[in-house]
Protein backbone atom coordinates (compact mmCIF):
# COMPACT_ATOMS: atom_id res chain seq x y z
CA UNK A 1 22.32 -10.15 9.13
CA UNK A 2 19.37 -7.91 8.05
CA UNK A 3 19.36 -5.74 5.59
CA UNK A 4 19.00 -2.98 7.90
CA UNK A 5 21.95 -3.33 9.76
CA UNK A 6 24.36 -1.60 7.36
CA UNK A 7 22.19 1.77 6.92
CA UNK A 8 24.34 4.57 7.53
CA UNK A 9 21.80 7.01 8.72
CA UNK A 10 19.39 6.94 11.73
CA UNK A 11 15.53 5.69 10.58
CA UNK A 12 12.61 7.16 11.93
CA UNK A 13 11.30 4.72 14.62
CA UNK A 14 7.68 4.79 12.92
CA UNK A 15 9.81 3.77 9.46
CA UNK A 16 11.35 1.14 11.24
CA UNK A 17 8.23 -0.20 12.54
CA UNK A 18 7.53 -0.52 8.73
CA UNK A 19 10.13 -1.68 8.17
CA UNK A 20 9.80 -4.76 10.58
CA UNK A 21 5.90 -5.69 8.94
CA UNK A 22 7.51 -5.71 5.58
CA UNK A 23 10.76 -7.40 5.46
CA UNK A 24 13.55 -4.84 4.36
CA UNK A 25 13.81 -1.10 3.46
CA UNK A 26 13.12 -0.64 -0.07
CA UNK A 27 11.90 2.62 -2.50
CA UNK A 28 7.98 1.52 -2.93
CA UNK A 29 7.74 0.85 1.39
CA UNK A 30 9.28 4.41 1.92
CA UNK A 31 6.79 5.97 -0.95
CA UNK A 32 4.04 4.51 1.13
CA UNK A 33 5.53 5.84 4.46
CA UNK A 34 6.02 9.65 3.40
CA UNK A 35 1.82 9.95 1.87
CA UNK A 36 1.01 8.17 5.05
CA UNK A 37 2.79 10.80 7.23
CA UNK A 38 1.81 13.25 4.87
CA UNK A 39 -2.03 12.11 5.09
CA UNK A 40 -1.27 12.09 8.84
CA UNK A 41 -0.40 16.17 8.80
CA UNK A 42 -2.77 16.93 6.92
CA UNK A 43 -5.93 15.52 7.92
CA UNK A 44 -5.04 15.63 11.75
CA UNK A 45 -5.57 11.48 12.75
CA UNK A 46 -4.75 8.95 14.37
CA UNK A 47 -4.05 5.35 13.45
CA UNK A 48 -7.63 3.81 12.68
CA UNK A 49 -8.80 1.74 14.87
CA UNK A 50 -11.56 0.65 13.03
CA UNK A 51 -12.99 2.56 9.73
CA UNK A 52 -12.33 5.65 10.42
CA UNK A 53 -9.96 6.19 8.08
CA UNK A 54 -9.85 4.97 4.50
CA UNK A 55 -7.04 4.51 2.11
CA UNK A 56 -7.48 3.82 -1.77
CA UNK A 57 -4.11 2.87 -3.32
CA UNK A 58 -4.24 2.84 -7.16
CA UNK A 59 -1.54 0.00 -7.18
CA UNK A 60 -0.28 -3.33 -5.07
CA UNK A 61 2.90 -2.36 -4.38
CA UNK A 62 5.77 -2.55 -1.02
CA UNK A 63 3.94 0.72 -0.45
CA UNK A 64 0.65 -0.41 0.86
CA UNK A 65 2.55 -1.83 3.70
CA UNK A 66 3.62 1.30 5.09
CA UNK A 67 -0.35 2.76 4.76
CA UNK A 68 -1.55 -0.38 7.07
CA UNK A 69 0.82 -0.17 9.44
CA UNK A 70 0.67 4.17 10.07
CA UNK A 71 -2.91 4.87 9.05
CA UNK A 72 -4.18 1.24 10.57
CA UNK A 73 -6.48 0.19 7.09
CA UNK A 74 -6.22 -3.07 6.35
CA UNK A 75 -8.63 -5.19 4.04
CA UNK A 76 -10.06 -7.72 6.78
CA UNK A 77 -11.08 -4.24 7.89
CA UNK A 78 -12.90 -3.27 5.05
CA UNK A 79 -11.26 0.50 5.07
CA UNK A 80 -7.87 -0.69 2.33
CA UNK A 81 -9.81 -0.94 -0.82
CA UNK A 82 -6.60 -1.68 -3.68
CA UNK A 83 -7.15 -0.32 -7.27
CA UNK A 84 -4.41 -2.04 -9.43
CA UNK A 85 -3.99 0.48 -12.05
CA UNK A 86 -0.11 0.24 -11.72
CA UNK A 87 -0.06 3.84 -10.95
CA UNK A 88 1.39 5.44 -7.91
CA UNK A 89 -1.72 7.30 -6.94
CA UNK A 90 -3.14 7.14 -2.91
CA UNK A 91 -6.02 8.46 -1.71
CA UNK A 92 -6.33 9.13 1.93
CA UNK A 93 -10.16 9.72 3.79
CA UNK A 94 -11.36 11.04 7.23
CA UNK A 95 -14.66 9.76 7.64
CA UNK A 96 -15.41 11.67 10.39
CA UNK A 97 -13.93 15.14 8.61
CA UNK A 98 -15.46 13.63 5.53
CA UNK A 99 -12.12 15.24 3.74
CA UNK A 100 -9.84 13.42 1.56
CA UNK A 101 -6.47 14.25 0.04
CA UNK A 102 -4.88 12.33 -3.20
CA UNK A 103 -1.27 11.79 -3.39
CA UNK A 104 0.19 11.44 -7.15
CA UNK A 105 3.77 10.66 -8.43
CA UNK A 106 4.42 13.67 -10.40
CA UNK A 107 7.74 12.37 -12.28
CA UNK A 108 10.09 9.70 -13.28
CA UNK A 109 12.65 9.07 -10.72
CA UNK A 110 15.83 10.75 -11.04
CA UNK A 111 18.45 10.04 -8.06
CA UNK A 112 19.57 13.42 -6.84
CA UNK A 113 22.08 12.27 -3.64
CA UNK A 114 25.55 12.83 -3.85
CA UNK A 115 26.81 8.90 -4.89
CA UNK A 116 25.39 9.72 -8.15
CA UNK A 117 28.35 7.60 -10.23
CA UNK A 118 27.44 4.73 -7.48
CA UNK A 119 23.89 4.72 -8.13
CA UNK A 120 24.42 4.76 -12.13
CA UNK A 121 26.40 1.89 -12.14
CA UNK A 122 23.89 -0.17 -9.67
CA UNK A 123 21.13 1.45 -12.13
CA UNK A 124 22.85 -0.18 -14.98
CA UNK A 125 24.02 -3.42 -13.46
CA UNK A 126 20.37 -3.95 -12.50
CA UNK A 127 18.57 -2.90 -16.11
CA UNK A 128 21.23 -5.14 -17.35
CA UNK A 129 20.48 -8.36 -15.00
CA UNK A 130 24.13 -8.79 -13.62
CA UNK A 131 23.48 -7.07 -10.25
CA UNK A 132 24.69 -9.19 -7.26
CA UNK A 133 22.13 -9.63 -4.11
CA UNK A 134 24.63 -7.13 -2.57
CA UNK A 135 24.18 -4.43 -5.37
CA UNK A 136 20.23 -4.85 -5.53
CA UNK A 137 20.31 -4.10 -1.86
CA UNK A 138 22.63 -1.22 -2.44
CA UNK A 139 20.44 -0.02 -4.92
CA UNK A 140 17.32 0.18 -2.88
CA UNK A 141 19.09 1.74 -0.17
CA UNK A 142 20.48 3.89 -1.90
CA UNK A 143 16.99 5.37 -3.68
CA UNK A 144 15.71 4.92 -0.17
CA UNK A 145 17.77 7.25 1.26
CA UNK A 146 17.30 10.00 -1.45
CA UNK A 147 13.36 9.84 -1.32
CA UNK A 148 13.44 10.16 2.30
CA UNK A 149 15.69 13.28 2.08
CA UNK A 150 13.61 15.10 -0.09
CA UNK A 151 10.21 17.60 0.51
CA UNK A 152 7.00 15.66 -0.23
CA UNK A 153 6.20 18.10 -2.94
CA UNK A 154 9.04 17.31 -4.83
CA UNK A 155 7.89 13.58 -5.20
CA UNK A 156 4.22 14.00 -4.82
CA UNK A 157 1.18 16.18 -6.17
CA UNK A 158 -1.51 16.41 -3.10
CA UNK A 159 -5.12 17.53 -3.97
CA UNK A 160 -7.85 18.04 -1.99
CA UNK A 161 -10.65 16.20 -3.75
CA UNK A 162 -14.10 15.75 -3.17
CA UNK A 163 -15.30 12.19 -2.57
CA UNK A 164 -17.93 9.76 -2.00
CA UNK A 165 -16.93 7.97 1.26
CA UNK A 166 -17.23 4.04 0.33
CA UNK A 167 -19.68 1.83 2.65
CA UNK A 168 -18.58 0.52 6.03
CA UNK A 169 -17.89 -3.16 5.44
CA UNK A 170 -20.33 -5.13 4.90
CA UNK A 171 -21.46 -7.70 7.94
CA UNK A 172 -23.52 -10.69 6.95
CA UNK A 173 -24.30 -14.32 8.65
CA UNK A 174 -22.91 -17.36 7.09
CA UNK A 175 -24.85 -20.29 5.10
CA UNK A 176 -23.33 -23.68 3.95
CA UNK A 177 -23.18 -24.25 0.03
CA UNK A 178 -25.80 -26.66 -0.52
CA UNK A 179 -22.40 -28.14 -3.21
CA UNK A 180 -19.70 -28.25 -1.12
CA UNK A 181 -21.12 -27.42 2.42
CA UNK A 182 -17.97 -24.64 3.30
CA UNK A 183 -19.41 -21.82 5.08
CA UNK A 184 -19.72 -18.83 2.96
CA UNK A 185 -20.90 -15.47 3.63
CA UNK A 186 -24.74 -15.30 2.45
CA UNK A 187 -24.13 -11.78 0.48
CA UNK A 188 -21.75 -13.99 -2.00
CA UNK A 189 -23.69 -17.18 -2.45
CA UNK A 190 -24.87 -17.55 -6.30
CA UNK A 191 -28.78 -18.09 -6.52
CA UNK A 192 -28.64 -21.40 -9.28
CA UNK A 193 -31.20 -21.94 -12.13
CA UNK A 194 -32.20 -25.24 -10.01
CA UNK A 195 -33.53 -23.05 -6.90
CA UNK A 196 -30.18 -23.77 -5.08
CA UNK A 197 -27.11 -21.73 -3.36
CA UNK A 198 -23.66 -21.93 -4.04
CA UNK A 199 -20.58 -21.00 -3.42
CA UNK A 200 -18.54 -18.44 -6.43
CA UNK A 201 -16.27 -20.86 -7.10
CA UNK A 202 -18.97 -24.06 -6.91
CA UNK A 203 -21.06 -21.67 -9.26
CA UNK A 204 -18.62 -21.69 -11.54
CA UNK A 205 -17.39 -25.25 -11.88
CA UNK A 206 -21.16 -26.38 -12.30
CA UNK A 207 -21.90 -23.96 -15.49
């Protein structure tokens, strides 16, 4: 059984898409979801096929998922640069518009659906470490549910900020390191007091 087979309300087939890259349904995937759709409405795009788009997420959280798979940034792209401040902060870029939005939490959580004496006594049972697999998925589905109900404002603070759009990735040929002989790409081979090139990590056991 998956964890999405007991919802009791119908997903959004781009959620569920999500929902199918990351694993389960859980409170950080859908935060990720609703400033991706919101970037979406806002800055009038479609999924990136290459750089166009550019996401900078201020944390490594479930919620990056949901920006890769609706805005299409990724890091082998080059256009997902992560920012692990711990803080629930995305910013969203058209290249092409050269506009960007940033989406901030702008509160503590505070479950507002109607199994509020449910939700308090997974709350607790989970602060407390007695929560059963069961409850913990009860629990996210639970927040899940409320965060999806609510207007964006209510959860985020969107600004329209002023930005300087990052580099395209950076393409370079390959050289051996003259230590260990991998391939490496040329921009990150470390120049050596001896005249020769190495690889970071090479560079670092030899010091």
């Amino acid at each position: 059984m998956t964890h999405t087979e007991n919802i009791e309300f119908k997903l959004p087939d781009d959620l569920n898409t999500c929902i199918e890259f990351h694993g389960h349904l859980c409170p950080g995937l859908v935060y990720g979801y609703l400033v991706g759709k919101e970037a979406i409405k806002l800055l009038h795009f479609k999924r990136s096929k290459d750089e166009e788009i550019v996401a900078i997420s201020e944390n490594d959280s479930c919620a990056v998922d949901a920006l890769q798979v609706l805005l299409g940034t990724s890091i082998g792209k080059g256009n997902l640069i992560l920012k692990d401040y711990g803080k629930n902060v995305y910013t969203i870029m058209n290249r092409q518009q050269k506009r960007a939005y940033r989406f901030s939490r702008n509160q503590s959580y505070d479950y507002t659906g109607k199994s509020k004496e449910a939700f308090a006594r997974l709350d607790t049972a989970i602060s407390t470490g007695t929560a059963t697999e069961k409850e913990r998925w009860r629990h996210k589905y639970l927040k899940s549910a409320d965060l999806l109900s609510r207007p964006f404002q209510d959860l985020f603070i969107t600004t329209e900020v002023d930005v300087v759009m990052p580099p395209y990735a950076p393409l370079a040929r390959s050289e051996a390191c003259e230590n260990c002989g991998e391939m490496t790409m040329s921009t990150k081979l470390v120049d050596m007091e001896d005249g020769g090139r190495v690889c970071i990590p090479c560079s670092k056991s030899s010091g």
